[in-house]
PDB file of N, CA and C in Angstrom:
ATOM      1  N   UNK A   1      14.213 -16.346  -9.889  1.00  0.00           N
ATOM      2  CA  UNK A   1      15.013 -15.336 -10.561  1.00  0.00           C
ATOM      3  C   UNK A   1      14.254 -14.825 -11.782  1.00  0.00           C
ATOM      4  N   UNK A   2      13.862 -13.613 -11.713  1.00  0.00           N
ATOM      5  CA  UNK A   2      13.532 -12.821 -13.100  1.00  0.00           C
ATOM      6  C   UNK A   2      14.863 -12.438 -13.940  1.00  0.00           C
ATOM      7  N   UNK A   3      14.701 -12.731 -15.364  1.00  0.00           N
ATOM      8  CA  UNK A   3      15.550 -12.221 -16.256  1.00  0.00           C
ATOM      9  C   UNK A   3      15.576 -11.213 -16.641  1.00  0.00           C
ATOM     10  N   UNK A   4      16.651 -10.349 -16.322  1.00  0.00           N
ATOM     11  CA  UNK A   4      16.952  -8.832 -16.068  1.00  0.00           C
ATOM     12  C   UNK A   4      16.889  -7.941 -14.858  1.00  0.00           C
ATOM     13  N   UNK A   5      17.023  -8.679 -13.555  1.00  0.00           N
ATOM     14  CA  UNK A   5      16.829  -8.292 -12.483  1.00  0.00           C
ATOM     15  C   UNK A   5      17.975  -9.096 -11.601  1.00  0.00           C
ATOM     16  N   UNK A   6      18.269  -8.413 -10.677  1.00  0.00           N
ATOM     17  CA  UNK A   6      19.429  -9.039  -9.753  1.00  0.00           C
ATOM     18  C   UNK A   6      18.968  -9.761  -8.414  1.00  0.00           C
ATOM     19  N   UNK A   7      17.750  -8.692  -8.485  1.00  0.00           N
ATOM     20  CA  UNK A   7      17.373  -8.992  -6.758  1.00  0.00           C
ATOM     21  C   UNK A   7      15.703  -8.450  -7.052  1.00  0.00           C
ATOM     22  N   UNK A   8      15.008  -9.626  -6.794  1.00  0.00           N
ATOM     23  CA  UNK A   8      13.491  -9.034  -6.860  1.00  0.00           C
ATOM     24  C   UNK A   8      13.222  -9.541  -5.053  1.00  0.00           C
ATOM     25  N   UNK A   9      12.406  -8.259  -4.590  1.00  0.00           N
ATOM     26  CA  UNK A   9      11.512  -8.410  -3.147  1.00  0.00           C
ATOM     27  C   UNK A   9      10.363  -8.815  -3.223  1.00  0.00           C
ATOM     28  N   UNK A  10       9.828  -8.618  -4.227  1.00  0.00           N
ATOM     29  CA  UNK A  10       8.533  -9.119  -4.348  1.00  0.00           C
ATOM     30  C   UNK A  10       7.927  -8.903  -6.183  1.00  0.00           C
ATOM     31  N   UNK A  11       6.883 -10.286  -6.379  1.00  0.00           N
ATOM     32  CA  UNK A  11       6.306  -9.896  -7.724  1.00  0.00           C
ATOM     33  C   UNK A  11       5.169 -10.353  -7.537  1.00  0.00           C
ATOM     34  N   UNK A  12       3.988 -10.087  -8.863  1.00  0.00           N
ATOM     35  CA  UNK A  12       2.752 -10.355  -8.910  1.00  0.00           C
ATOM     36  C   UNK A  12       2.145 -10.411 -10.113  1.00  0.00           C
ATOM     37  N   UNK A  13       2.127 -11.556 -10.843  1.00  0.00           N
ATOM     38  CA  UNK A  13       1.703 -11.751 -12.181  1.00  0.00           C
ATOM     39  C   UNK A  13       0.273 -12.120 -12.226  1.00  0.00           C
ATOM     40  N   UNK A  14      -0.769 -11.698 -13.368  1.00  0.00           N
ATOM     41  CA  UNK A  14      -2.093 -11.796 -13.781  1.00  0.00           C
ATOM     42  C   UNK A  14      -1.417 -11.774 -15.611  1.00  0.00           C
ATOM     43  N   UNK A  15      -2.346 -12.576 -16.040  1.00  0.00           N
ATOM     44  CA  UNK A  15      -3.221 -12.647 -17.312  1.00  0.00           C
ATOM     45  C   UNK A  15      -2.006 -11.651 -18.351  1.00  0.00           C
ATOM     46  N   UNK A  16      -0.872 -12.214 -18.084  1.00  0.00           N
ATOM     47  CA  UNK A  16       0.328 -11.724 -18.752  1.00  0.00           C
ATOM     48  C   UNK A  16       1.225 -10.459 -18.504  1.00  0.00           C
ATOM     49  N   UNK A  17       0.383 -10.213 -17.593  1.00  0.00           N
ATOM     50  CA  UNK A  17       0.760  -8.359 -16.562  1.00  0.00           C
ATOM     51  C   UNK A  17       1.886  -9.287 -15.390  1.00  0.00           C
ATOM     52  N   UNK A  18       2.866  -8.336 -14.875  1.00  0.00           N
ATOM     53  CA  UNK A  18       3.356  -8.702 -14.154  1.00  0.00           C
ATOM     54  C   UNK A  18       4.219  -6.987 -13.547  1.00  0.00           C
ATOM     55  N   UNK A  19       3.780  -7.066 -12.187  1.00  0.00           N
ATOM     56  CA  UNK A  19       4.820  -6.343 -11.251  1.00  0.00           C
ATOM     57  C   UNK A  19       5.666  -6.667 -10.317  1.00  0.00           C
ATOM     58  N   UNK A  20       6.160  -5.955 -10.156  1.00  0.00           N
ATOM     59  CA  UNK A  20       7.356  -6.553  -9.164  1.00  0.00           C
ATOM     60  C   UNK A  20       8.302  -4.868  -8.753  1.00  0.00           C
ATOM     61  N   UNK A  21       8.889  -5.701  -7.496  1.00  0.00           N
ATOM     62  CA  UNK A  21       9.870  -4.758  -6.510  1.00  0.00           C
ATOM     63  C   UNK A  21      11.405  -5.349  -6.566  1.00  0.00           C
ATOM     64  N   UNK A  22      11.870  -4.518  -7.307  1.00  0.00           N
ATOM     65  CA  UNK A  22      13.775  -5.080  -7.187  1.00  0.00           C
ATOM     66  C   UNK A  22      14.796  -4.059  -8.109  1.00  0.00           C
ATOM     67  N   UNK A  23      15.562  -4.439  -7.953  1.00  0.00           N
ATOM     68  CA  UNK A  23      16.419  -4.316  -8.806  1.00  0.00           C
ATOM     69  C   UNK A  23      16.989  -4.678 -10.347  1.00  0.00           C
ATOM     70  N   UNK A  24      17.246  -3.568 -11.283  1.00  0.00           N
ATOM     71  CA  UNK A  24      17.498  -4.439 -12.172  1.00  0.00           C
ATOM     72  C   UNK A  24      18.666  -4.194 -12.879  1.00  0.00           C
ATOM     73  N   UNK A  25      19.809  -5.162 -13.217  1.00  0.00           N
ATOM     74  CA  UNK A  25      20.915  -5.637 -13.466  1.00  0.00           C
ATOM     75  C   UNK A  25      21.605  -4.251 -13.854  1.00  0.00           C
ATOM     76  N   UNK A  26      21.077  -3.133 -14.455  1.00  0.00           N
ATOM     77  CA  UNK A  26      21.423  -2.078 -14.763  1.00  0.00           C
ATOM     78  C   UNK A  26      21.304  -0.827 -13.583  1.00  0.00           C
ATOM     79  N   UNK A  27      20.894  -1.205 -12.311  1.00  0.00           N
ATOM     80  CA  UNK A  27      20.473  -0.104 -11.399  1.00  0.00           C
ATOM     81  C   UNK A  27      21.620  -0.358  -9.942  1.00  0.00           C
ATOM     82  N   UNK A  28      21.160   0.286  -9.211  1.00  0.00           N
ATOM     83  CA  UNK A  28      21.917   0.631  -8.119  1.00  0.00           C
ATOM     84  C   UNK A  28      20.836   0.391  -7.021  1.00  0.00           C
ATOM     85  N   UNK A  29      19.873   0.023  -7.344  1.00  0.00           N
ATOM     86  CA  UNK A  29      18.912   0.285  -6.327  1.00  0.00           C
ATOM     87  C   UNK A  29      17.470  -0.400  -6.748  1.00  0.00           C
ATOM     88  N   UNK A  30      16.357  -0.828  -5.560  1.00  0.00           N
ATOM     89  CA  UNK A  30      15.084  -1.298  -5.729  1.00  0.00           C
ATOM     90  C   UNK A  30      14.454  -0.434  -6.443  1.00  0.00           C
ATOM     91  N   UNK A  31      13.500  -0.733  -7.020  1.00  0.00           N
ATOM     92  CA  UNK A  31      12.327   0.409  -8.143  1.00  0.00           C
ATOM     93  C   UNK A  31      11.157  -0.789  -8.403  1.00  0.00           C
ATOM     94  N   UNK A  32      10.189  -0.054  -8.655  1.00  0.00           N
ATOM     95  CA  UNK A  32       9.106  -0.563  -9.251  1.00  0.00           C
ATOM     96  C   UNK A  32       8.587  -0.369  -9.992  1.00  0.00           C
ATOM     97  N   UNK A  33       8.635  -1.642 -11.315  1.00  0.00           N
ATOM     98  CA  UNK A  33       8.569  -2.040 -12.610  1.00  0.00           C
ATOM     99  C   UNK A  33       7.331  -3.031 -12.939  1.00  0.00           C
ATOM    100  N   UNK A  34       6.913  -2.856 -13.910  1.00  0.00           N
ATOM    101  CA  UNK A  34       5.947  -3.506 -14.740  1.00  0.00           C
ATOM    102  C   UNK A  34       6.244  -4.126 -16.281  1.00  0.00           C
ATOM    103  N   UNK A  35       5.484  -4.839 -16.368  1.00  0.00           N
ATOM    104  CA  UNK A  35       5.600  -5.608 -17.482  1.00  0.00           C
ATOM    105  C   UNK A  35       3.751  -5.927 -18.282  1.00  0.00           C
ATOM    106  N   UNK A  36       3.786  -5.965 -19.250  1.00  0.00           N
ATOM    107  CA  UNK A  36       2.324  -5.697 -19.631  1.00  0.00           C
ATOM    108  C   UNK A  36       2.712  -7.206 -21.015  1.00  0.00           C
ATOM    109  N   UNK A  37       3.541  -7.615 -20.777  1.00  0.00           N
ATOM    110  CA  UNK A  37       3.766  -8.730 -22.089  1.00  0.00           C
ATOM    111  C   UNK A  37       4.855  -9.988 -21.481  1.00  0.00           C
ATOM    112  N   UNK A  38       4.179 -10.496 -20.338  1.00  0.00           N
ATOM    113  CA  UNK A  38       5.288 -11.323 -19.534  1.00  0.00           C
ATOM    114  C   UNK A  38       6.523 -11.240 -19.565  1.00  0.00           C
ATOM    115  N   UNK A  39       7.195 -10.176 -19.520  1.00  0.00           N
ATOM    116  CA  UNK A  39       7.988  -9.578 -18.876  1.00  0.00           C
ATOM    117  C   UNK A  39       9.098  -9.789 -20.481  1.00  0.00           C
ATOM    118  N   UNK A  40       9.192  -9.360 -21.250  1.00  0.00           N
ATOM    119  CA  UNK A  40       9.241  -9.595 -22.383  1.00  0.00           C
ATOM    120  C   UNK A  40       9.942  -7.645 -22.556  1.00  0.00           C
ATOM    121  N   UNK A  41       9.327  -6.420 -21.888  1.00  0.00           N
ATOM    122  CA  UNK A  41       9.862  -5.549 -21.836  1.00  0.00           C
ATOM    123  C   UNK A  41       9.072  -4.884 -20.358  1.00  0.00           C
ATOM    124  N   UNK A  42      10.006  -3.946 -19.687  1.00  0.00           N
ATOM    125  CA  UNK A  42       9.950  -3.670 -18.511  1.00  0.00           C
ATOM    126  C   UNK A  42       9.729  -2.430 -18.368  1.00  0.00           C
ATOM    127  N   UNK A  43       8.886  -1.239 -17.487  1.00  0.00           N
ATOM    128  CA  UNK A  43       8.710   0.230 -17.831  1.00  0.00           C
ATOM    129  C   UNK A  43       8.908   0.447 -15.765  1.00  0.00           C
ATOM    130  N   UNK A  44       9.309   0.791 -15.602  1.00  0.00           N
ATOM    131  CA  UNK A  44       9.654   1.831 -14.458  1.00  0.00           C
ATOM    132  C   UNK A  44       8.412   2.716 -13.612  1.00  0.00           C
ATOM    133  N   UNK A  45       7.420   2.882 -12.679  1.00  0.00           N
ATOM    134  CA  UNK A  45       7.049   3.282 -12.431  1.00  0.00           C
ATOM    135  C   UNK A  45       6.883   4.107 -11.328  1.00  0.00           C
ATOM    136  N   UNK A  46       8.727   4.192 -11.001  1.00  0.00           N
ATOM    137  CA  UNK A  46       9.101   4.747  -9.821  1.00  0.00           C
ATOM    138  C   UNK A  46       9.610   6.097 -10.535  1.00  0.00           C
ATOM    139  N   UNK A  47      10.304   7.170  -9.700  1.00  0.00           N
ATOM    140  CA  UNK A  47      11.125   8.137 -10.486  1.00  0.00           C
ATOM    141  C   UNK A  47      12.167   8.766  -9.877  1.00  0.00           C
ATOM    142  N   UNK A  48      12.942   9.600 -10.086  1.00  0.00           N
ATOM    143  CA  UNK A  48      14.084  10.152  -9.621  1.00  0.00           C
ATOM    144  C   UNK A  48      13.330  10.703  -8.081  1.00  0.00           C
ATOM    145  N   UNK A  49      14.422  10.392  -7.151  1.00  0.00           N
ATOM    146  CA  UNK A  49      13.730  10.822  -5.716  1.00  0.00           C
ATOM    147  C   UNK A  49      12.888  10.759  -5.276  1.00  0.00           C
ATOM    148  N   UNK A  50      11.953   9.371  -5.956  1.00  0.00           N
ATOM    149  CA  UNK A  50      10.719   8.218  -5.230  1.00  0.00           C
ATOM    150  C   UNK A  50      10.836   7.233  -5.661  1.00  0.00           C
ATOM    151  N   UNK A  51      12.141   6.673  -5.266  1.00  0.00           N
ATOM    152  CA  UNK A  51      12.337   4.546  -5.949  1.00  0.00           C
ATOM    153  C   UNK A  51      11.329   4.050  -5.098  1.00  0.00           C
ATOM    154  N   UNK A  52      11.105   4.175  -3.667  1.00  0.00           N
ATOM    155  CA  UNK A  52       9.884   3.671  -2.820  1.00  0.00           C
ATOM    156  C   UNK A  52      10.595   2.059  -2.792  1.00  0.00           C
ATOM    157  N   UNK A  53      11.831   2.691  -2.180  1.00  0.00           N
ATOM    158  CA  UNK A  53      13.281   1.566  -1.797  1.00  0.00           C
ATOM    159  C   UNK A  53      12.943   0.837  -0.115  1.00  0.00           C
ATOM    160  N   UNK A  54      11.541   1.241   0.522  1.00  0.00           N
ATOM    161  CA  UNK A  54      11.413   0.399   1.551  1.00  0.00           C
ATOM    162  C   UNK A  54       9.638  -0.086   0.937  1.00  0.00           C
ATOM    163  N   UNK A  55       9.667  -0.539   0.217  1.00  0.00           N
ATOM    164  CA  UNK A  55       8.452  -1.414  -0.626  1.00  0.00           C
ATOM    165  C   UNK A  55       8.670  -2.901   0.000  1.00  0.00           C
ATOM    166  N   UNK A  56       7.544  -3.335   0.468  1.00  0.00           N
ATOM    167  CA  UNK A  56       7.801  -4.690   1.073  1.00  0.00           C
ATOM    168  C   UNK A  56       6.754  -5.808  -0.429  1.00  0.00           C
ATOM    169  N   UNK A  57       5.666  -5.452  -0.841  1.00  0.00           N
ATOM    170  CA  UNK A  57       4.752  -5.950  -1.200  1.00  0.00           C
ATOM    171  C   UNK A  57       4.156  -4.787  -2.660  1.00  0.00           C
ATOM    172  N   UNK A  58       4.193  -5.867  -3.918  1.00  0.00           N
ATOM    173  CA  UNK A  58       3.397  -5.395  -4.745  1.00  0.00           C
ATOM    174  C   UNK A  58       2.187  -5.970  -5.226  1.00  0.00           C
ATOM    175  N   UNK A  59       1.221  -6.114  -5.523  1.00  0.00           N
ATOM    176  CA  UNK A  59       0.217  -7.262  -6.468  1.00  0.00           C
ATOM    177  C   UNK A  59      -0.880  -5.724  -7.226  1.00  0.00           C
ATOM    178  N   UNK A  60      -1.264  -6.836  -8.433  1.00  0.00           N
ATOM    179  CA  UNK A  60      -2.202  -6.601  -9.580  1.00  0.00           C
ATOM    180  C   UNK A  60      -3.519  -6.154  -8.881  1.00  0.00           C
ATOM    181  N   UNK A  61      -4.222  -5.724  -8.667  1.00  0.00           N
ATOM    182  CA  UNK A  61      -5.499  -5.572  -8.763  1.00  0.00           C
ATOM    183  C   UNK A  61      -6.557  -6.465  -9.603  1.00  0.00           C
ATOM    184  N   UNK A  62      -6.753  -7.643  -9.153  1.00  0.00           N
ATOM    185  CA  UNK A  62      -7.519  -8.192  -9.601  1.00  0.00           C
ATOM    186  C   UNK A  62      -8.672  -8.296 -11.230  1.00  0.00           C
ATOM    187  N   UNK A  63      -9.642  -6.956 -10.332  1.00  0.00           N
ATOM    188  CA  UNK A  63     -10.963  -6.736 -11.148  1.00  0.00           C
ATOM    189  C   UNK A  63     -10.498  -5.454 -11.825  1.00  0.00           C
ATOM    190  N   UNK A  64      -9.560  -4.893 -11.506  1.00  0.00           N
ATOM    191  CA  UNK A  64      -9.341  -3.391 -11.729  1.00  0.00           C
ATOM    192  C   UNK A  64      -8.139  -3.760 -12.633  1.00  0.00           C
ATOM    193  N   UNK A  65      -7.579  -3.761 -14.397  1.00  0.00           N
ATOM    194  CA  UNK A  65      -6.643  -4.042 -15.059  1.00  0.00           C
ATOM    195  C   UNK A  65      -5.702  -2.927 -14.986  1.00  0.00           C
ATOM    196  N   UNK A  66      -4.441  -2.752 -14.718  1.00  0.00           N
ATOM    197  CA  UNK A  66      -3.646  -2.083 -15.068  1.00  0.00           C
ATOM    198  C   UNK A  66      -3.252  -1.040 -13.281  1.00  0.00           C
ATOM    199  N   UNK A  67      -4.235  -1.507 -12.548  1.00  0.00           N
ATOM    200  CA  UNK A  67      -4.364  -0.997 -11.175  1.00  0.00           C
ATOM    201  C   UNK A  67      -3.253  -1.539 -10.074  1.00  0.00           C
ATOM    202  N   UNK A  68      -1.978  -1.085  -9.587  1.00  0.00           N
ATOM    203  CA  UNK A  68      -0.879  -1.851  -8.437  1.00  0.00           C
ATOM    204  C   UNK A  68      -1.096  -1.423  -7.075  1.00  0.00           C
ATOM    205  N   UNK A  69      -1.717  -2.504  -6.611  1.00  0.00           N
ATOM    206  CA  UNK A  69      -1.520  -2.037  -5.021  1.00  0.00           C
ATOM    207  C   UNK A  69       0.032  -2.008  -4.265  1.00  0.00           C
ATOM    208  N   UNK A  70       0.179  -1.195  -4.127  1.00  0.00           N
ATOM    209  CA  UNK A  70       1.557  -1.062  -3.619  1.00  0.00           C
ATOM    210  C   UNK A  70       1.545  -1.121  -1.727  1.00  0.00           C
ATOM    211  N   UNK A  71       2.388  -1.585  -1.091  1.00  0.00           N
ATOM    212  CA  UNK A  71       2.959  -1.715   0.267  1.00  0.00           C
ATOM    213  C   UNK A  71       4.243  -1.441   1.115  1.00  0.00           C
ATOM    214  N   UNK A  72       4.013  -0.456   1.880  1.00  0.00           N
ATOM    215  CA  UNK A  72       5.380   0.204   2.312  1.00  0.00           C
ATOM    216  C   UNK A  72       5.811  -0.484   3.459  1.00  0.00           C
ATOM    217  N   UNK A  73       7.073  -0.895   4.102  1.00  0.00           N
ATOM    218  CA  UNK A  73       7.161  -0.870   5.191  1.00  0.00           C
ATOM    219  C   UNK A  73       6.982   0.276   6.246  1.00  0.00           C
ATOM    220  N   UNK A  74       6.152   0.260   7.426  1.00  0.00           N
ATOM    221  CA  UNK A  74       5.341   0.876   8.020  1.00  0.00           C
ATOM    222  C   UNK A  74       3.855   0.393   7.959  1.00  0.00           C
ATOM    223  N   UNK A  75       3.766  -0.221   7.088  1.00  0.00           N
ATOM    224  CA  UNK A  75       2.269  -0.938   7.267  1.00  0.00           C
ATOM    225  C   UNK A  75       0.782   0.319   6.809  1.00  0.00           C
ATOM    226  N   UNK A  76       1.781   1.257   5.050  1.00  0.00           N
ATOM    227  CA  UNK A  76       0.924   2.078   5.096  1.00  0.00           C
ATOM    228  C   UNK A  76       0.898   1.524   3.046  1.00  0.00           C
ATOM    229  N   UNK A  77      -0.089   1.857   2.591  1.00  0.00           N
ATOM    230  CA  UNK A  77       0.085   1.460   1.076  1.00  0.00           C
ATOM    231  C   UNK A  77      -0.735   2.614   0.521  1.00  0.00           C
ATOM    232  N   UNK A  78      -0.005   1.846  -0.970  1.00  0.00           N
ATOM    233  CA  UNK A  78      -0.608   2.958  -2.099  1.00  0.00           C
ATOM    234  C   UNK A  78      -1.098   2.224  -3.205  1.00  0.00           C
ATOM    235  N   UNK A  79      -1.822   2.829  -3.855  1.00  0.00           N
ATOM    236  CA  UNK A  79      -2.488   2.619  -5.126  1.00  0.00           C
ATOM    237  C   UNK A  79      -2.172   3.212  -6.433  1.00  0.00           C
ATOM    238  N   UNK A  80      -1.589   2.438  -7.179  1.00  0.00           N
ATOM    239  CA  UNK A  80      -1.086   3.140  -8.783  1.00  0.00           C
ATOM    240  C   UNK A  80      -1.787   2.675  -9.709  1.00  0.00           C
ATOM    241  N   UNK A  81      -2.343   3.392 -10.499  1.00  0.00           N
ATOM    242  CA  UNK A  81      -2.982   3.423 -11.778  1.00  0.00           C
ATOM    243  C   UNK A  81      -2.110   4.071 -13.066  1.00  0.00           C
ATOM    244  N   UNK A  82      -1.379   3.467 -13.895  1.00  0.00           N
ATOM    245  CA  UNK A  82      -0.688   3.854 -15.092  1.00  0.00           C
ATOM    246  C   UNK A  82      -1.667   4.571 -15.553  1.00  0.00           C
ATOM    247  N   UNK A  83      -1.440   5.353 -16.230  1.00  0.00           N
ATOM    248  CA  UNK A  83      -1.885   6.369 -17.676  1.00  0.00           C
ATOM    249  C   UNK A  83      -1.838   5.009 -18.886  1.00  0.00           C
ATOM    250  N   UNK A  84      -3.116   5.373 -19.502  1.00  0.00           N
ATOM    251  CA  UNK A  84      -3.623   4.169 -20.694  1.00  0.00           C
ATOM    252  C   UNK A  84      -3.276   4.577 -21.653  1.00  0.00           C
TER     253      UNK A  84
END
């Protein structure tokens, strides 16, 4: 259980970064959220009319900081890079 979330599908923590796929206690619905301070505060990286509500799989990018490989059901993915 993450604190502030009802229902997480998936998460992926590095070196105090953490993403994840769920819901959170305030929503209606899955979204995908980040955390850059162990989860301490949470930023949204989904948006109005792309929650990307059939997300099976998120993780960190390793070598690449701040980089989310994202995974759809359908067996097709994406790559997000936040603005620094």
């Amino acid at each position: 259980m993450v604190p502030g979330f009802t229902n997480v599908v998936d998460e992926d923590a590095l070196n105090g970064h953490i993403c994840l796929t769920g819901q959170m206690t305030t929503d209606t619905r899955n979204k995908i959220c980040c955390s850059s301070n162990d989860g301490a505060d949470w930023s949204e990286i989904t948006r109005d009319g792309d929650r990307c509500g059939d997300t099976i799989s998120v993780a960190l990018a390793p070598y690449q900081p701040g980089r989310i490989w994202i995974c759809w059901n359908g067996h097709s993915f994406g790559i997000f890079t936040p603005a620094q």
